[in-house]
C-alpha atoms as a PDB file:
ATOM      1  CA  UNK A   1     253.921  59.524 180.703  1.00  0.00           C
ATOM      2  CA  UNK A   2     257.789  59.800 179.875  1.00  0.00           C
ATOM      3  CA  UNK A   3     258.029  56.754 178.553  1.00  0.00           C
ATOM      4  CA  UNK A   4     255.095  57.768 176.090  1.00  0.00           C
ATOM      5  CA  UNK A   5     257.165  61.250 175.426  1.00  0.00           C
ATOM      6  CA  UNK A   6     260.249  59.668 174.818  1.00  0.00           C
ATOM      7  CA  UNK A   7     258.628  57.263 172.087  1.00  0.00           C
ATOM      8  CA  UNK A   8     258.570  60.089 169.841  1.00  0.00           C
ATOM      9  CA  UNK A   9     262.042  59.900 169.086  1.00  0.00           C
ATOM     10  CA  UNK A  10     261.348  56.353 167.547  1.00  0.00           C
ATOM     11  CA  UNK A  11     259.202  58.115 164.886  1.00  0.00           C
ATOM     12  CA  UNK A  12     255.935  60.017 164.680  1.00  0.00           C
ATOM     13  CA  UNK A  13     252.399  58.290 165.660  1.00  0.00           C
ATOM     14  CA  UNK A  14     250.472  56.154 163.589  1.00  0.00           C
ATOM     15  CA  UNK A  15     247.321  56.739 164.882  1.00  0.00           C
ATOM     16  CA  UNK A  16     244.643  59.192 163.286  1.00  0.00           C
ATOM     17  CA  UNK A  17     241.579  60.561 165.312  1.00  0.00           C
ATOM     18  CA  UNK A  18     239.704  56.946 164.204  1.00  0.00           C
ATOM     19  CA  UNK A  19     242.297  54.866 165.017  1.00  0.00           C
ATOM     20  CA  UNK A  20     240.616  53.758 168.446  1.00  0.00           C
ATOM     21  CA  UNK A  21     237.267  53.285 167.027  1.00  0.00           C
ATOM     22  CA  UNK A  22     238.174  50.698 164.153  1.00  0.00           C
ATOM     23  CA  UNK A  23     239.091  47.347 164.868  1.00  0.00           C
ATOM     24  CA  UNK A  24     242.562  46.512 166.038  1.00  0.00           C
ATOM     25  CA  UNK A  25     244.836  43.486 167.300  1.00  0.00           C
ATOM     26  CA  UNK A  26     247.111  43.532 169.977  1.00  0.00           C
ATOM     27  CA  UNK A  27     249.137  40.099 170.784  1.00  0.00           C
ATOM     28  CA  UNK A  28     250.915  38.498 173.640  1.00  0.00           C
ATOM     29  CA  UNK A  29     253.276  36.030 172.313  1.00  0.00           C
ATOM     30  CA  UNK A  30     254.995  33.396 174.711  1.00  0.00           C
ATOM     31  CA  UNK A  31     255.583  29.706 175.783  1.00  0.00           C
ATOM     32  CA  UNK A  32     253.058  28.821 178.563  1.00  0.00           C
ATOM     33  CA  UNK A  33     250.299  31.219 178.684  1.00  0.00           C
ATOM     34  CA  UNK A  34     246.991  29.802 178.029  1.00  0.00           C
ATOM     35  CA  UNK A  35     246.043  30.950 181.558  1.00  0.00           C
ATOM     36  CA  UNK A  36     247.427  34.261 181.283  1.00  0.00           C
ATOM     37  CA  UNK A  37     245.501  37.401 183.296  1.00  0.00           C
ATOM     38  CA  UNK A  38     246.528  39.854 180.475  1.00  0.00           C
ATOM     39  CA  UNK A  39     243.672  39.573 178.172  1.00  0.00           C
ATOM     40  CA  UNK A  40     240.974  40.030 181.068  1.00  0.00           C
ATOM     41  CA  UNK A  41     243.388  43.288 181.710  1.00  0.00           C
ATOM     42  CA  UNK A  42     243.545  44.748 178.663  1.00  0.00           C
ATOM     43  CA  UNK A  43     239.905  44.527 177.720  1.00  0.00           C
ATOM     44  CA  UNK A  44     239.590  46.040 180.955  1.00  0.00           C
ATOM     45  CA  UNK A  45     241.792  48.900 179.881  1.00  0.00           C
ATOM     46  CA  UNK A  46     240.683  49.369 176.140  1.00  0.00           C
ATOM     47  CA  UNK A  47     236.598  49.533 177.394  1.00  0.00           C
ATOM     48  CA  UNK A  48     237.963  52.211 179.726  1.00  0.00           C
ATOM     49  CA  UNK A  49     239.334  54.151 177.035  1.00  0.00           C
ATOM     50  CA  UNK A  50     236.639  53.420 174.132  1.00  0.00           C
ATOM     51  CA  UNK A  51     238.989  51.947 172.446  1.00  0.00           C
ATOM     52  CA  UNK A  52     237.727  49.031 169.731  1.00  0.00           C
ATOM     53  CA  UNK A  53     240.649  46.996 170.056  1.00  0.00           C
ATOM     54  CA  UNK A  54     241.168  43.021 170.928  1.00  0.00           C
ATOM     55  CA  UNK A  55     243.841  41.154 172.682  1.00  0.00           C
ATOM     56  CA  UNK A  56     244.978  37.800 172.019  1.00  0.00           C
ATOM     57  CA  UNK A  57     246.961  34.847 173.026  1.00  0.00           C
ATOM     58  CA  UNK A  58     249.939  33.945 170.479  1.00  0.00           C
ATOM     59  CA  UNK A  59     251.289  31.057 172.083  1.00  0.00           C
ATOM     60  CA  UNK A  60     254.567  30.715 170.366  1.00  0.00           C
ATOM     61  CA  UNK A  61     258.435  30.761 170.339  1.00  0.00           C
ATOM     62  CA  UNK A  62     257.987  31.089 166.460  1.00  0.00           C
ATOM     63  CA  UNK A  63     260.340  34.093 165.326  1.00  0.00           C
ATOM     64  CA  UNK A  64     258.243  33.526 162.115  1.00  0.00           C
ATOM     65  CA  UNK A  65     255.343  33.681 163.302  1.00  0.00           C
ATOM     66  CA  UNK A  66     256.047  36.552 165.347  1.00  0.00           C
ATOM     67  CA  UNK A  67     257.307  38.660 162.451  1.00  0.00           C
ATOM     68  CA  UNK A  68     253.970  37.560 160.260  1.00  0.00           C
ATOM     69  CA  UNK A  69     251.753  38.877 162.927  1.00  0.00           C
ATOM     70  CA  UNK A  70     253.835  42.363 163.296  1.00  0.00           C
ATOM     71  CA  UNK A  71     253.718  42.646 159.421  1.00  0.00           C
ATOM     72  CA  UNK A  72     249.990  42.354 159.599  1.00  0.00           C
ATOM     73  CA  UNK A  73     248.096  46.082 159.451  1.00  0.00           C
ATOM     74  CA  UNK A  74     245.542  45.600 161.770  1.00  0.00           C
ATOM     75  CA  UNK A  75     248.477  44.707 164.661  1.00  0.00           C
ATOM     76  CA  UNK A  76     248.927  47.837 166.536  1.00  0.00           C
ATOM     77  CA  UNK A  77     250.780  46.862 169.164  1.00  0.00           C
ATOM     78  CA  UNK A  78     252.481  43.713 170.930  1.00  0.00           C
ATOM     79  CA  UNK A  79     253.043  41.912 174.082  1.00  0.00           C
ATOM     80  CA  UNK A  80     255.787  39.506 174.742  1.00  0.00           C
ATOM     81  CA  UNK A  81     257.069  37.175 177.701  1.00  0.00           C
ATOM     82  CA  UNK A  82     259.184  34.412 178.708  1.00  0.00           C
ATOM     83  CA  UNK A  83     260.843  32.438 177.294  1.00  0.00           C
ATOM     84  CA  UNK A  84     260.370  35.266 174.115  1.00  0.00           C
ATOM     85  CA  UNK A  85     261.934  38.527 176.040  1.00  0.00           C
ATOM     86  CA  UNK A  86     265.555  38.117 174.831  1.00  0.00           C
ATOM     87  CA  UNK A  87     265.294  36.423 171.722  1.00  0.00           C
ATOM     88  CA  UNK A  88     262.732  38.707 169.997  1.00  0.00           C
ATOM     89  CA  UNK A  89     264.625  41.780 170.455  1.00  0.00           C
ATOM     90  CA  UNK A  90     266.371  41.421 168.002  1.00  0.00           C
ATOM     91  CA  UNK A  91     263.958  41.356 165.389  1.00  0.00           C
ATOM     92  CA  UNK A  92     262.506  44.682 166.341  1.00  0.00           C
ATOM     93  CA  UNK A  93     263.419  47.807 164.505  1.00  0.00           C
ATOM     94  CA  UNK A  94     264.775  49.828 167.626  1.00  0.00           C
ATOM     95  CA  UNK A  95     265.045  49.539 171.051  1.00  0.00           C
ATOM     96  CA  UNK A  96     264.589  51.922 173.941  1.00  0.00           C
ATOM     97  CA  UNK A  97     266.817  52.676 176.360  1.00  0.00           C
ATOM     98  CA  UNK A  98     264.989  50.795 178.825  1.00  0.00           C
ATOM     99  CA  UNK A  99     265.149  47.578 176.791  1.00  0.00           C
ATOM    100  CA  UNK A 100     269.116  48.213 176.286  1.00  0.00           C
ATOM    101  CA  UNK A 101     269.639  48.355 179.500  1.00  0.00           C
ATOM    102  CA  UNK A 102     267.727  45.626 181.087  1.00  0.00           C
ATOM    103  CA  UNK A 103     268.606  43.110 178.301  1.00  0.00           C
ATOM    104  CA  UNK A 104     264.973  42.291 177.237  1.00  0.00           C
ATOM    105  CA  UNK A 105     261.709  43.087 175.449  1.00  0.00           C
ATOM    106  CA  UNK A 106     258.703  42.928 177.416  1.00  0.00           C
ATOM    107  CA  UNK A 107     256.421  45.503 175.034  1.00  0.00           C
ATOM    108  CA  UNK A 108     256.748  46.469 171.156  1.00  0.00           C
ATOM    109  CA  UNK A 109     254.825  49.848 169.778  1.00  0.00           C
ATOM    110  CA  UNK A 110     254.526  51.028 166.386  1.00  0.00           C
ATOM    111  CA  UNK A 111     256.327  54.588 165.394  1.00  0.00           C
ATOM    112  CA  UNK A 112     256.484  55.875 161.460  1.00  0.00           C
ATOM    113  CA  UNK A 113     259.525  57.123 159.721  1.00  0.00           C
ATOM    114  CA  UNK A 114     259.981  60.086 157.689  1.00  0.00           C
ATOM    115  CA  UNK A 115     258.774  57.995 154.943  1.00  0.00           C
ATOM    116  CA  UNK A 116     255.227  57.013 156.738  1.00  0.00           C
ATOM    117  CA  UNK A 117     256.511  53.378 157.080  1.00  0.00           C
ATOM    118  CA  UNK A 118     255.584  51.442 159.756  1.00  0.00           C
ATOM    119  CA  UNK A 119     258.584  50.350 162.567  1.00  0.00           C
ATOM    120  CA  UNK A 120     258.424  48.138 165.166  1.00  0.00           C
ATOM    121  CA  UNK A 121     259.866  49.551 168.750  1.00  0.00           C
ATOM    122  CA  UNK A 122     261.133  47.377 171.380  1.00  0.00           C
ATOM    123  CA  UNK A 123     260.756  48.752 175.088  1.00  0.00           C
ATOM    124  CA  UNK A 124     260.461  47.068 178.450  1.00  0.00           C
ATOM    125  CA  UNK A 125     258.099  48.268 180.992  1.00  0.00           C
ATOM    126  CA  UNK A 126     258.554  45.888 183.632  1.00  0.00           C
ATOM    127  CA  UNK A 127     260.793  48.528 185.396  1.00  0.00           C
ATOM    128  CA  UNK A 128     258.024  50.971 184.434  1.00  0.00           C
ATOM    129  CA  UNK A 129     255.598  49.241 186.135  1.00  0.00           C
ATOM    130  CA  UNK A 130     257.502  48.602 189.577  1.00  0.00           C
ATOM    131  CA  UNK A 131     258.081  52.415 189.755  1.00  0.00           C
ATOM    132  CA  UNK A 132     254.699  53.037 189.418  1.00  0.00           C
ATOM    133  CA  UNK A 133     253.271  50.971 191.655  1.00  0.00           C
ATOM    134  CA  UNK A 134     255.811  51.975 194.405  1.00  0.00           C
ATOM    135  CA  UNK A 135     254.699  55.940 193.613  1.00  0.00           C
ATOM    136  CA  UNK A 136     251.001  54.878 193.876  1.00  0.00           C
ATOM    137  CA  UNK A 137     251.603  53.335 197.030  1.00  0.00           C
ATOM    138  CA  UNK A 138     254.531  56.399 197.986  1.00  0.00           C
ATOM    139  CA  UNK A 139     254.206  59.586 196.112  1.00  0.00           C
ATOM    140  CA  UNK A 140     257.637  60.810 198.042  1.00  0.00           C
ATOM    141  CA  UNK A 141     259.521  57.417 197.412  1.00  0.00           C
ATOM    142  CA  UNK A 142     262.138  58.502 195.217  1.00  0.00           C
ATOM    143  CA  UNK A 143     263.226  61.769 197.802  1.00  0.00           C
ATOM    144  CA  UNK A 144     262.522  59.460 201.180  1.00  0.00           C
ATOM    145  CA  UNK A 145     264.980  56.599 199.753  1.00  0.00           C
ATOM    146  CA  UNK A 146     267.445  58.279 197.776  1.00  0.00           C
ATOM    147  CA  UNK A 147     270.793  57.708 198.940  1.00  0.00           C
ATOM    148  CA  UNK A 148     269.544  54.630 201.395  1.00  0.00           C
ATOM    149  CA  UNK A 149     270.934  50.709 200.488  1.00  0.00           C
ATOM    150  CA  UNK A 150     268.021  49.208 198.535  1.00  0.00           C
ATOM    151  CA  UNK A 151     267.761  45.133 198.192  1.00  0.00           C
ATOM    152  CA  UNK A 152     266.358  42.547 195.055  1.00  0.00           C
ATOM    153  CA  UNK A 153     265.678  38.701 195.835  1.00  0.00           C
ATOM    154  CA  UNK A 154     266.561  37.078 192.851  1.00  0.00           C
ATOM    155  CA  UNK A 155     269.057  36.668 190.035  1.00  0.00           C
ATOM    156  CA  UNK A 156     266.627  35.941 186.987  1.00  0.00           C
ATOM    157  CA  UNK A 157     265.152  38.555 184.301  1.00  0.00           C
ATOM    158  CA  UNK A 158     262.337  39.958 186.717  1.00  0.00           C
ATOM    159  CA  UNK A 159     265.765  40.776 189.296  1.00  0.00           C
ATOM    160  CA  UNK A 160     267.095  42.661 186.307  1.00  0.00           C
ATOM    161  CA  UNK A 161     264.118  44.385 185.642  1.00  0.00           C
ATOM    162  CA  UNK A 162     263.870  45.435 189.296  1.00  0.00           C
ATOM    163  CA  UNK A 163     267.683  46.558 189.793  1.00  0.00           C
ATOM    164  CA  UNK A 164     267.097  49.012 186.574  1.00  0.00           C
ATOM    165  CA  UNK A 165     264.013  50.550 188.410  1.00  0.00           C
ATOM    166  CA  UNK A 166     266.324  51.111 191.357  1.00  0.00           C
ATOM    167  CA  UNK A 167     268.822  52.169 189.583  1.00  0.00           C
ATOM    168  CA  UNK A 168     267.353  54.527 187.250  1.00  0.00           C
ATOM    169  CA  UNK A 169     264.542  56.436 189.255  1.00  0.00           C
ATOM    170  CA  UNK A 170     265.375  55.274 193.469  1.00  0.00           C
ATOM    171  CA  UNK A 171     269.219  56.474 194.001  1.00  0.00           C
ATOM    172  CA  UNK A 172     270.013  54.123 196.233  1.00  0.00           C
ATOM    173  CA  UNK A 173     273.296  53.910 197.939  1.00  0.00           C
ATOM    174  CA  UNK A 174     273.518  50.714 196.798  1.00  0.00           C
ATOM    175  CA  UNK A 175     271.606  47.469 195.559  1.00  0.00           C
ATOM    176  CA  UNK A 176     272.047  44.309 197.616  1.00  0.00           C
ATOM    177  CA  UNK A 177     270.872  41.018 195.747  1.00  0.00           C
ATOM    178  CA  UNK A 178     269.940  37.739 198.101  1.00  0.00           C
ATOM    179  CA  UNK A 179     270.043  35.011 195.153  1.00  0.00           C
ATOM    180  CA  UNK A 180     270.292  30.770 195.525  1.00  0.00           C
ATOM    181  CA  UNK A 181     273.216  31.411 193.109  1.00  0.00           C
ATOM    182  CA  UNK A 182     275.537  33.687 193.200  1.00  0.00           C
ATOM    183  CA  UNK A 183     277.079  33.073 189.850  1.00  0.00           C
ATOM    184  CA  UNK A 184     273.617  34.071 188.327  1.00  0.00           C
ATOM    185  CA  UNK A 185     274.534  37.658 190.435  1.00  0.00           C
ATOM    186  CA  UNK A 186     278.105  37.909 188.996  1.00  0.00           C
ATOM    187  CA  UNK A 187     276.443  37.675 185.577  1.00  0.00           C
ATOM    188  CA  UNK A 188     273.807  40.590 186.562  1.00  0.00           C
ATOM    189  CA  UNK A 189     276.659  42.946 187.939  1.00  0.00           C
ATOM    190  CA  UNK A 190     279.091  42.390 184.916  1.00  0.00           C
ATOM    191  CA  UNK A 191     275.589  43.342 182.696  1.00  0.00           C
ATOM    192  CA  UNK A 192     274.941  46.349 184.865  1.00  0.00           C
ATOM    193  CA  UNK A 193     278.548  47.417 184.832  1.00  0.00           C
ATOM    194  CA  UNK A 194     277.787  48.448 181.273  1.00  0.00           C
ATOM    195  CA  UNK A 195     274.615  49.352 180.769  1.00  0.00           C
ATOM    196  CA  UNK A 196     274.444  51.513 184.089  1.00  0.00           C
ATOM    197  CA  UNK A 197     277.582  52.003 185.173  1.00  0.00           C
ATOM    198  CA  UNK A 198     278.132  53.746 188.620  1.00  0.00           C
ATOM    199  CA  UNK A 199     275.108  51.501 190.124  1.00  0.00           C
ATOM    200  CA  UNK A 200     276.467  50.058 193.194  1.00  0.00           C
ATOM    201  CA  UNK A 201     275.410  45.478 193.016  1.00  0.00           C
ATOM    202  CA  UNK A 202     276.382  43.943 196.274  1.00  0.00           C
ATOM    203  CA  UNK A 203     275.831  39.975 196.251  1.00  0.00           C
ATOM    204  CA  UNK A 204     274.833  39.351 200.177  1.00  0.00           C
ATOM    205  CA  UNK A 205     276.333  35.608 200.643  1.00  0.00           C
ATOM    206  CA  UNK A 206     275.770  34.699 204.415  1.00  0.00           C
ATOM    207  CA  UNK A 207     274.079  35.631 207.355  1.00  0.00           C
ATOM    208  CA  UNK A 208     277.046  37.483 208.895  1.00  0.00           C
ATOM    209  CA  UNK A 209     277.041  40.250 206.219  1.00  0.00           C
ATOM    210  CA  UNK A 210     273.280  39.992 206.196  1.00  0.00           C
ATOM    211  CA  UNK A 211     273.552  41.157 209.809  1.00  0.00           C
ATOM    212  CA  UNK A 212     276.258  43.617 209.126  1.00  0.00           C
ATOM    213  CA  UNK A 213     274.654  45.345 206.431  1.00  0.00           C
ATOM    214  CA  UNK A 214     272.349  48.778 206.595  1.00  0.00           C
ATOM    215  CA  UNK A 215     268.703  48.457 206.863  1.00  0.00           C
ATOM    216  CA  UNK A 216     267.490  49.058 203.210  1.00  0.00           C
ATOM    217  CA  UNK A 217     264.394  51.171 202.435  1.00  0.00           C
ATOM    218  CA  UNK A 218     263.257  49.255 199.555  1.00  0.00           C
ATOM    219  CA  UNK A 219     263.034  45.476 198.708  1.00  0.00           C
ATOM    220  CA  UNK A 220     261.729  44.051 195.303  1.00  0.00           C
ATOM    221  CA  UNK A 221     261.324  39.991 195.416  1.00  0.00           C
ATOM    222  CA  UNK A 222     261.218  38.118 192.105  1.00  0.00           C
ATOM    223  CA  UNK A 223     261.333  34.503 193.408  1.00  0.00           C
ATOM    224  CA  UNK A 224     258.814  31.881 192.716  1.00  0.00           C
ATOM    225  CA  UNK A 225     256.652  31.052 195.657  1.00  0.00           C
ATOM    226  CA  UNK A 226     257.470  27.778 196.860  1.00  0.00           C
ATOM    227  CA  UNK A 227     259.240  26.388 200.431  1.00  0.00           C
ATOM    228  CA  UNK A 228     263.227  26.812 199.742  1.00  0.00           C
ATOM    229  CA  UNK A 229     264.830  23.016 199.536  1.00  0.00           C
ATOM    230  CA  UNK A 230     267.917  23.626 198.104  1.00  0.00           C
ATOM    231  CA  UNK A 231     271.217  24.815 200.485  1.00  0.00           C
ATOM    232  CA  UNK A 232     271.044  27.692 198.672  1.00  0.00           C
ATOM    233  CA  UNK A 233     267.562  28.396 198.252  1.00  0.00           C
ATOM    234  CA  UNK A 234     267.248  28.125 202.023  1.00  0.00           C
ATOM    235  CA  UNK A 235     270.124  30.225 202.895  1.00  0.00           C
ATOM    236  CA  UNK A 236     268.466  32.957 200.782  1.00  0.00           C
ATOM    237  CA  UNK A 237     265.530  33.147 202.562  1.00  0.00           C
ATOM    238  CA  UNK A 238     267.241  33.025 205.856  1.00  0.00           C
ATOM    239  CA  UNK A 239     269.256  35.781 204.962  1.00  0.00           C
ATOM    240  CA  UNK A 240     265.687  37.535 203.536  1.00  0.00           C
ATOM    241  CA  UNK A 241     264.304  36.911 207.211  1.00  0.00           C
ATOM    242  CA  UNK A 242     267.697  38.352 208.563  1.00  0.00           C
ATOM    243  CA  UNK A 243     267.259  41.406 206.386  1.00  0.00           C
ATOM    244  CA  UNK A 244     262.916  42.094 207.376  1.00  0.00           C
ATOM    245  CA  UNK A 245     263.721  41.668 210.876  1.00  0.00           C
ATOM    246  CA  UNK A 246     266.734  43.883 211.047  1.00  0.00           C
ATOM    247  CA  UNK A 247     263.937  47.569 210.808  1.00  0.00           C
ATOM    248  CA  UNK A 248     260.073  47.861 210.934  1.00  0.00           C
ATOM    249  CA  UNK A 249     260.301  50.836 208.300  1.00  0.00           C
ATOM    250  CA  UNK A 250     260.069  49.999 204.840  1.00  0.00           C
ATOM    251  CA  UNK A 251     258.608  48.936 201.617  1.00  0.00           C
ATOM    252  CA  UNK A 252     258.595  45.438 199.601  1.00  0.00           C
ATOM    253  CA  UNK A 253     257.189  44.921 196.729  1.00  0.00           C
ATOM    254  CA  UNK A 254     256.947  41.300 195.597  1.00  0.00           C
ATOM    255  CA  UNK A 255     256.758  40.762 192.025  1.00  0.00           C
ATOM    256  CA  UNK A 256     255.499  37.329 192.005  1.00  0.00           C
ATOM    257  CA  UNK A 257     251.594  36.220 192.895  1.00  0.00           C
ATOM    258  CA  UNK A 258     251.074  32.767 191.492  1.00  0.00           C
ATOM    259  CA  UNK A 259     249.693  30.581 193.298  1.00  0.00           C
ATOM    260  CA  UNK A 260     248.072  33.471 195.837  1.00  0.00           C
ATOM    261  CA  UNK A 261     248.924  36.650 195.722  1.00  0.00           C
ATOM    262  CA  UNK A 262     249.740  36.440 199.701  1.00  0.00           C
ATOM    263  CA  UNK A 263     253.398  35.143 199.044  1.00  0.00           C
ATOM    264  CA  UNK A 264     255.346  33.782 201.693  1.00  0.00           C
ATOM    265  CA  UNK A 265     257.781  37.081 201.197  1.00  0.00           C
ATOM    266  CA  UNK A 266     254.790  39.064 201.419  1.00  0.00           C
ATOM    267  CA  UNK A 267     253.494  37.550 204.735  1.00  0.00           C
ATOM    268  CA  UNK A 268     256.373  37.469 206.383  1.00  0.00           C
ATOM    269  CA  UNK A 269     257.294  41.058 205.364  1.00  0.00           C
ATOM    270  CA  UNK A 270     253.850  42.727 206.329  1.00  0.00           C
ATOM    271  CA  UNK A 271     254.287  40.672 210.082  1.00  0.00           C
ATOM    272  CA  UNK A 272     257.448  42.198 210.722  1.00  0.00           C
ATOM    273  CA  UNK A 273     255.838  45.632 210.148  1.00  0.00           C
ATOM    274  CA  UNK A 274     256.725  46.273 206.320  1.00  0.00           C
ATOM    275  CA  UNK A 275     254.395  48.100 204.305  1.00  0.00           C
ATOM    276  CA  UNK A 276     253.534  45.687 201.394  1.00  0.00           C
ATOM    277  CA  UNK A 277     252.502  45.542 197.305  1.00  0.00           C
ATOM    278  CA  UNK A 278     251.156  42.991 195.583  1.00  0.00           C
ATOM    279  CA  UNK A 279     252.685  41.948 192.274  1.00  0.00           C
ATOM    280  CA  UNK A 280     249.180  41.715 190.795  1.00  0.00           C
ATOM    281  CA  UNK A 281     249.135  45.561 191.686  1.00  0.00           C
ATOM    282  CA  UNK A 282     252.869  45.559 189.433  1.00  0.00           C
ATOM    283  CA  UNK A 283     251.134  43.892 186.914  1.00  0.00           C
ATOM    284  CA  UNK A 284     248.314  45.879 186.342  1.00  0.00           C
ATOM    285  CA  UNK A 285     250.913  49.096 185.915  1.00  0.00           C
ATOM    286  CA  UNK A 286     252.599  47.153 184.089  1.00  0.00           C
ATOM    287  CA  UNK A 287     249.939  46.354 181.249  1.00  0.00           C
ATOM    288  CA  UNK A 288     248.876  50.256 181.815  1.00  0.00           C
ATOM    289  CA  UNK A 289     252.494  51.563 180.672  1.00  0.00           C
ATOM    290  CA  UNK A 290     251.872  49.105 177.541  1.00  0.00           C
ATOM    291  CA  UNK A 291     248.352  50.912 176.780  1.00  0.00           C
ATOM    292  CA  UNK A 292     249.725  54.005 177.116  1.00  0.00           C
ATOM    293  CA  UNK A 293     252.238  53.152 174.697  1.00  0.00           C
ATOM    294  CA  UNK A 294     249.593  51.954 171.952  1.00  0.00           C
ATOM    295  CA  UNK A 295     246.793  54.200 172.919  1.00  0.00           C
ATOM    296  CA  UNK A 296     249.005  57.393 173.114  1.00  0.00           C
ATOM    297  CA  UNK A 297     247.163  59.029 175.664  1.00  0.00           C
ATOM    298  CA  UNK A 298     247.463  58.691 179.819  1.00  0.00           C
ATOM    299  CA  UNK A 299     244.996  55.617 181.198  1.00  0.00           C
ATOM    300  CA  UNK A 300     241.481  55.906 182.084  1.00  0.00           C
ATOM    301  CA  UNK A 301     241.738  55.720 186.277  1.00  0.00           C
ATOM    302  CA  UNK A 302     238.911  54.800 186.461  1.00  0.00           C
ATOM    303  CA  UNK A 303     239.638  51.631 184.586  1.00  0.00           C
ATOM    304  CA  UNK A 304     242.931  51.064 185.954  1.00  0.00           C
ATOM    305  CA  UNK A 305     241.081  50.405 189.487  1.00  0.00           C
ATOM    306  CA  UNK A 306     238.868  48.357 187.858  1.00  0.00           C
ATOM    307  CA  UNK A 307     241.746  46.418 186.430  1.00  0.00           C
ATOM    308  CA  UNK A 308     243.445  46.263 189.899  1.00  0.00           C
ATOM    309  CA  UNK A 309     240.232  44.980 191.619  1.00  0.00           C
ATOM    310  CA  UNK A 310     239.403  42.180 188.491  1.00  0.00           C
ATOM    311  CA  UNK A 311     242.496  40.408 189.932  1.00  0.00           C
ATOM    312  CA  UNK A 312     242.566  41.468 193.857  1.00  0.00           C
ATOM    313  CA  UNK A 313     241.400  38.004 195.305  1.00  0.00           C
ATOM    314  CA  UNK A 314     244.069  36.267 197.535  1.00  0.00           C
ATOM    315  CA  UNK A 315     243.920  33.355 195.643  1.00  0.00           C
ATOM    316  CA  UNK A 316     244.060  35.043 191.881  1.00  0.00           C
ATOM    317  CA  UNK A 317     245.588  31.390 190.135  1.00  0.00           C
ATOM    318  CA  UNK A 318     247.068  33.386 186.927  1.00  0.00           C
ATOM    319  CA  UNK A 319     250.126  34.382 185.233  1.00  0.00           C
ATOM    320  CA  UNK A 320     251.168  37.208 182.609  1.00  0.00           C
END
C-alpha cells in the first residue's frame, strides 16, 4: 500500500463514500490489444470489491483521443501500454517517482488540488507488480538477497521496469543484464546513471564472464518467447543457460507468458532446480497495484486469487 500512501502527495482523493457504487469508466489505451486479459482482470477485481465500475478497450495511439477520454467525468482512472508508455507521459499532470525513474507510464490516477480540480497522475506499477509477486512467492526476499548479484534478460521497457524493482526494493550487489544488443544496455545504464544513481548495471557479453561471474539470487526475464536465430539472440540464451546451471538456489521470475505461460526460460529454469513465477502471476499484481490506486483501499484477496486462477492455464493465449 505505499504506493497508494504516497499518492497523497499528488493531491487529496476524489472519491466520496458513493463513489464505488455509481457508474464509472476505467480505460486501457494502446496499439494491439483487442485480445488483451486486462478487462477479464479488472472485472474480476472491481466485483471483488463491489465496486460498479467498467473497463474498456481504447485502442489508440491518439494523444487526442486520450486527453478527451481523461477530460471526461465519469473516467476515474486509466490504463496504458505499448507503444503509448513513453509518449503519454507527458500529457499527464505529474508523475511519480516511479514513472521518473523508469522512463514510462504504465497507470494514471486521479488526485484534486487545493482548488477541488481534477489532475491526472502518471505512475508505473510494472516494478510494483514484480515486487509483489516475488514477496508473495518470498516474504523474506528483500533480507535473503540483499547484497547478492541479481540478473535481467532483456534490454527493452519491461528490462527497465525490472532493473528499478531491483534496484529500489532488492539491494543487490549488482544487476547483470544478458541482452541480443548490447547497445540497447549502454542506453539502459546511461538512463539509470541518473535516475538511480549508485545502482551497479553490468552488461554480461560472452560466455567467459558468464562463467566468471557470482551466482545471482534473482533473475527477471523480459524476452519474447520464441527459439533465438539471431548471433546475438542465441548467444544470450547460451549465456542464460550458463548463468541457471551455474547454482540450484534461486528465483526467476519471467515476465513474459504469450503464447503459454510455460516459457522456454521458465522450463529450463524450474529443471535446473530454480524456484519459478509466472508472468501471468506479475500481471495480475500488476493490475491489483492499479485498483488500489483507483479504488483507494487494499484488494479484496479473495478476488485477487480469483484473478490469478481466471488466467492460470498453461496455454493462457493473451496479452496486457
Amino acid at each position: 500500500m505505499d504506493i497508494l500512501q504516497n499518492s497523497y502527495e499528488y493531491g487529496r482523493s476524489p472519491l466520496t463514500s458513493s463513489s464505488l457504487s455509481k457508474p464509472s469508466n476505467t480505460f486501457l489505451f494502446g496499439g494491439n490489444i483487442s485480445r488483451s486479459l486486462s478487462p477479464l482482470l479488472h472485472g474480476i477485481l472491481f466485483r471483488s470489491m463491489n465496486a460498479s465500475w467498467a473497463y474498456h478497450l481504447a485502442q489508440t495511439t491518439d494523444k487526442t483521443e486520450f486527453l478527451a477520454k481523461l477530460a471526461d467525468p465519469t473516467c476515474v482512472g486509466a490504463s496504458i501500454t505499448m507503444p503509448n508508455k513513453v509518449a503519454f507521459g507527458p500529457l499527464l499532470d505529474s508523475l511519480t517517482a516511479e514513472a521518473r525513474g523508469i522512463g514510462a507510464v504504465n497507470t494514471a490516477f486521479v488526485r484534486l488540488d487545493s482548488t477541488g480540480k481534477r489532475r491526472w497522475i502518471g505512475t508505473n506499477t510494472d516494478c510494483v507488480g514484480i515486487r509483489e509477486a516475488i514477496l508473495q512467492r518470498d516474504p523474506h526476499a528483500v533480507s535473503t538477497t540483499k547484497g547478492k548479484p541479481a540478473m535481467v534478460i532483456g534490454g527493452g521497457g519491461a528490462a527497465r521496469s525490472a532493473i528499478y524493482a531491483l534496484g529500489k526494493w532488492f539491494s543487490p550487489s549488482e544487476i547483470y543484464v544478458a541482452n541480443r544488443m548490447k547497445s540497447e544496455v549502454d542506453d539502459i545504464v546511461k538512463f539509470f546513471s541518473t535516475t538511480m544513481p549508485g545502482i551497479k548495471v553490468r552488461y554480461i557479453p560472452d560466455l567467459d564472464t558468464a562463467h566468471e561471474l557470482l551466482s545471482p539470487s534473482l533473475i527477471i526475464g523480459t524476452i519474447p518467447d520464441y527459439p533465438p536465430s539471431e548471433p546475438g539472440e542465441v548467444l544470450c540464451w547460451q549465456i542464460c543457460e550458463c548463468i541457471l546451471e551455474k547454482s540450484k538456489e534461486g528465483l526467476l521470475v519471467d515476465m513474459c507468458y504469450m503464447p503459454s505461460t510455460e516459457t522456454r526460460l521458465l522450463c529450463t529454469a524450474r529443471d535446473a532446480g530454480w524456484s519459478v513465477i509466472r508472468g501471468t502471476e506479475v500481471l495480475v499484481r500488476v493490475c491489483v497495484a492499479q485498483q488500489d490506486l483507483w479504488l483507494e483501499k487494499e484488494s479484496n484477496e479473495k478476488g485477487v486469487e480469483e484473478a490469478i486462477a481466471a488466467i492460470a492455464m498453461p496455454n493462457s493465449n493473451v496479452k496486457l
